[in-house]
C-alpha atoms as a PDB file:
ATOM      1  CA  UNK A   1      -7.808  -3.475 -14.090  1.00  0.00           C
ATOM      2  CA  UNK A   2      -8.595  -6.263 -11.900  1.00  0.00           C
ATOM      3  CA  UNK A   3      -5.779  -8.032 -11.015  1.00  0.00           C
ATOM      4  CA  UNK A   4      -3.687  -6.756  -7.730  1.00  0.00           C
ATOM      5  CA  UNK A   5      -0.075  -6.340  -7.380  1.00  0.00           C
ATOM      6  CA  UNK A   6       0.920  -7.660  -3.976  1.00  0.00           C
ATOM      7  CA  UNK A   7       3.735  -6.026  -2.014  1.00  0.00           C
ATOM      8  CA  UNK A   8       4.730  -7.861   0.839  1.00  0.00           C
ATOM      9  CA  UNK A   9       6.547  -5.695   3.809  1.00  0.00           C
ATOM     10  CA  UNK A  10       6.071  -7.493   6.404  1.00  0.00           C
ATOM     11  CA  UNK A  11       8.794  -7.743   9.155  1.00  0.00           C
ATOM     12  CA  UNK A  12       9.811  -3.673   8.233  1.00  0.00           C
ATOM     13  CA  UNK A  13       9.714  -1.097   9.861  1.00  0.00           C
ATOM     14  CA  UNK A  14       8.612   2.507   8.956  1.00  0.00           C
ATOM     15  CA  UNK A  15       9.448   3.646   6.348  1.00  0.00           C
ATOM     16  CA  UNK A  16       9.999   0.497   4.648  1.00  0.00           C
ATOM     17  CA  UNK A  17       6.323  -0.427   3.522  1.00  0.00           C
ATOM     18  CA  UNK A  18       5.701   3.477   2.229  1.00  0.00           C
ATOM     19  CA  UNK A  19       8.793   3.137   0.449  1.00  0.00           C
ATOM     20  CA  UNK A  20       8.085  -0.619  -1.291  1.00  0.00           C
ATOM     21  CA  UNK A  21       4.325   1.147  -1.790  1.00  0.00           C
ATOM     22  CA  UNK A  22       5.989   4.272  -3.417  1.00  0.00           C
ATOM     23  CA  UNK A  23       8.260   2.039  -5.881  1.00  0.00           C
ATOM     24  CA  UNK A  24       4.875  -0.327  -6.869  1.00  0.00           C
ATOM     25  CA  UNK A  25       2.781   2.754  -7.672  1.00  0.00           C
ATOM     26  CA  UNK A  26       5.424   4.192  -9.589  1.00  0.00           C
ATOM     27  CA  UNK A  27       6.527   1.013 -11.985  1.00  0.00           C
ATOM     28  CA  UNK A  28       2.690  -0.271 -12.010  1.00  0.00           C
ATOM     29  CA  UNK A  29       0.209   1.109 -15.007  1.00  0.00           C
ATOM     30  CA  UNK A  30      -2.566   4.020 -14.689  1.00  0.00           C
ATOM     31  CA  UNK A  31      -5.395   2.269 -12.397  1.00  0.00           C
ATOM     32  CA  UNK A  32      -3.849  -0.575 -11.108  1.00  0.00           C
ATOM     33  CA  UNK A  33      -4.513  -1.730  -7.293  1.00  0.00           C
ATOM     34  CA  UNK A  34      -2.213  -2.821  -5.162  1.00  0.00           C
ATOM     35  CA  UNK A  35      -2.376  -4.613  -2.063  1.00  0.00           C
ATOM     36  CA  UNK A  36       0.581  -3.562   0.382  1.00  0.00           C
ATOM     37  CA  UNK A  37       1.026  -6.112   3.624  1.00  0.00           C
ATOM     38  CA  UNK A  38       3.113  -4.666   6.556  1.00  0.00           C
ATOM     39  CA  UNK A  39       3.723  -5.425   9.852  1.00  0.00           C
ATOM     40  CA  UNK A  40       4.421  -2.258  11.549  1.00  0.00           C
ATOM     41  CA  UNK A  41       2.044  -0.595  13.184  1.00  0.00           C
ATOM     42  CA  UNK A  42       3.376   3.073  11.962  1.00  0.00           C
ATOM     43  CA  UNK A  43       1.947   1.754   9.135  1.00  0.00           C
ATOM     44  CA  UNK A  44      -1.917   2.449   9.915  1.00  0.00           C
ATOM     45  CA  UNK A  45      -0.692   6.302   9.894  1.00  0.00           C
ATOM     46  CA  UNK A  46       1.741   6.467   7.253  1.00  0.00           C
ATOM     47  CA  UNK A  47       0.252   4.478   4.538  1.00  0.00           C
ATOM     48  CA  UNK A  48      -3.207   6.395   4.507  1.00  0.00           C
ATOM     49  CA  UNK A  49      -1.540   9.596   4.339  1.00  0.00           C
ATOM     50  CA  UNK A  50       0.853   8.841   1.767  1.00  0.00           C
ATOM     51  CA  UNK A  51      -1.757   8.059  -0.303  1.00  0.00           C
ATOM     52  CA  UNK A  52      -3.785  11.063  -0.031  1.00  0.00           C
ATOM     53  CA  UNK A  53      -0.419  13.004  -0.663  1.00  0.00           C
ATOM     54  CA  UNK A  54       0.535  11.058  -4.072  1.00  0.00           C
ATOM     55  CA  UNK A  55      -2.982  11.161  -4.893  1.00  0.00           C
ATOM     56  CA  UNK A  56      -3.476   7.273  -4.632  1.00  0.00           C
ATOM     57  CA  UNK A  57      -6.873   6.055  -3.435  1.00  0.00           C
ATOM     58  CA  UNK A  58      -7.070   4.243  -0.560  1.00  0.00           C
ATOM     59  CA  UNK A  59      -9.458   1.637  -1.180  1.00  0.00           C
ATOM     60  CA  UNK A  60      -9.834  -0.671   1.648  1.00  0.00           C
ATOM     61  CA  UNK A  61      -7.925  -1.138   4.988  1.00  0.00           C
ATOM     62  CA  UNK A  62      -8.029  -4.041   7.200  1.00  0.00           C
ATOM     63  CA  UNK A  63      -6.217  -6.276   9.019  1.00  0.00           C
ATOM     64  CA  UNK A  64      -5.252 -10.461   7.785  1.00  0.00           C
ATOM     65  CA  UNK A  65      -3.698 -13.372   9.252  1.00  0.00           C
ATOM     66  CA  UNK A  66      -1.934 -11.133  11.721  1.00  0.00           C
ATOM     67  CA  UNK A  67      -0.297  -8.375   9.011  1.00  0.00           C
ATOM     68  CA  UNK A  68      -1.791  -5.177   8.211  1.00  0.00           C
ATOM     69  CA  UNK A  69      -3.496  -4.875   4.640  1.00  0.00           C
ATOM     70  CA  UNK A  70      -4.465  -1.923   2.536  1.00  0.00           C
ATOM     71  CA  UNK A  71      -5.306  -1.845  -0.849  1.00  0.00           C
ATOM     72  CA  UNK A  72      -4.543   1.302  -3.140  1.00  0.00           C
ATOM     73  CA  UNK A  73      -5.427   2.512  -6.404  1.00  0.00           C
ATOM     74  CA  UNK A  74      -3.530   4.073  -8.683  1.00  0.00           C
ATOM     75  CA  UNK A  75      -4.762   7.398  -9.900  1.00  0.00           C
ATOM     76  CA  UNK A  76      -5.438   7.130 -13.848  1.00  0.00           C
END
């Protein structure tokens, strides 16, 4: 699957963006990636380890424009 799912969380605060993250992984198919976008700099913590505890992949972290960016796989 090549195609991202974007979910935008910018402007919340923790745990907002882990939450909005949770709910994508959950509704989105076997091996999808999706790109979350947050603001908050709890973020750089909490995102990397929820991944690693729902068994998500964390592909690629980074910042963009100003906004945080990581990019997660689903497990398949």
């Amino acid at each position: 699957m090549s195609e991202e799912i974007l979910v935008d969380a910018r402007g919340h605060h923790c745990p907002v963006p882990t939450l909005r993250l949770r709910k994508a992984l959950e509704q989105a198919p076997a091996g999808a990636r999706i790109r979350l976008l947050a603001t908050d700099p709890m973020a750089k913590i909490d995102v990397p380890h929820f991944a690693s505890q729902s068994g998500a992949q964390l592909l690629e972290s980074g910042e963009d424009a100003g906004a945080l960016s990581f990019l997660v796989s689903k497990p398949l």
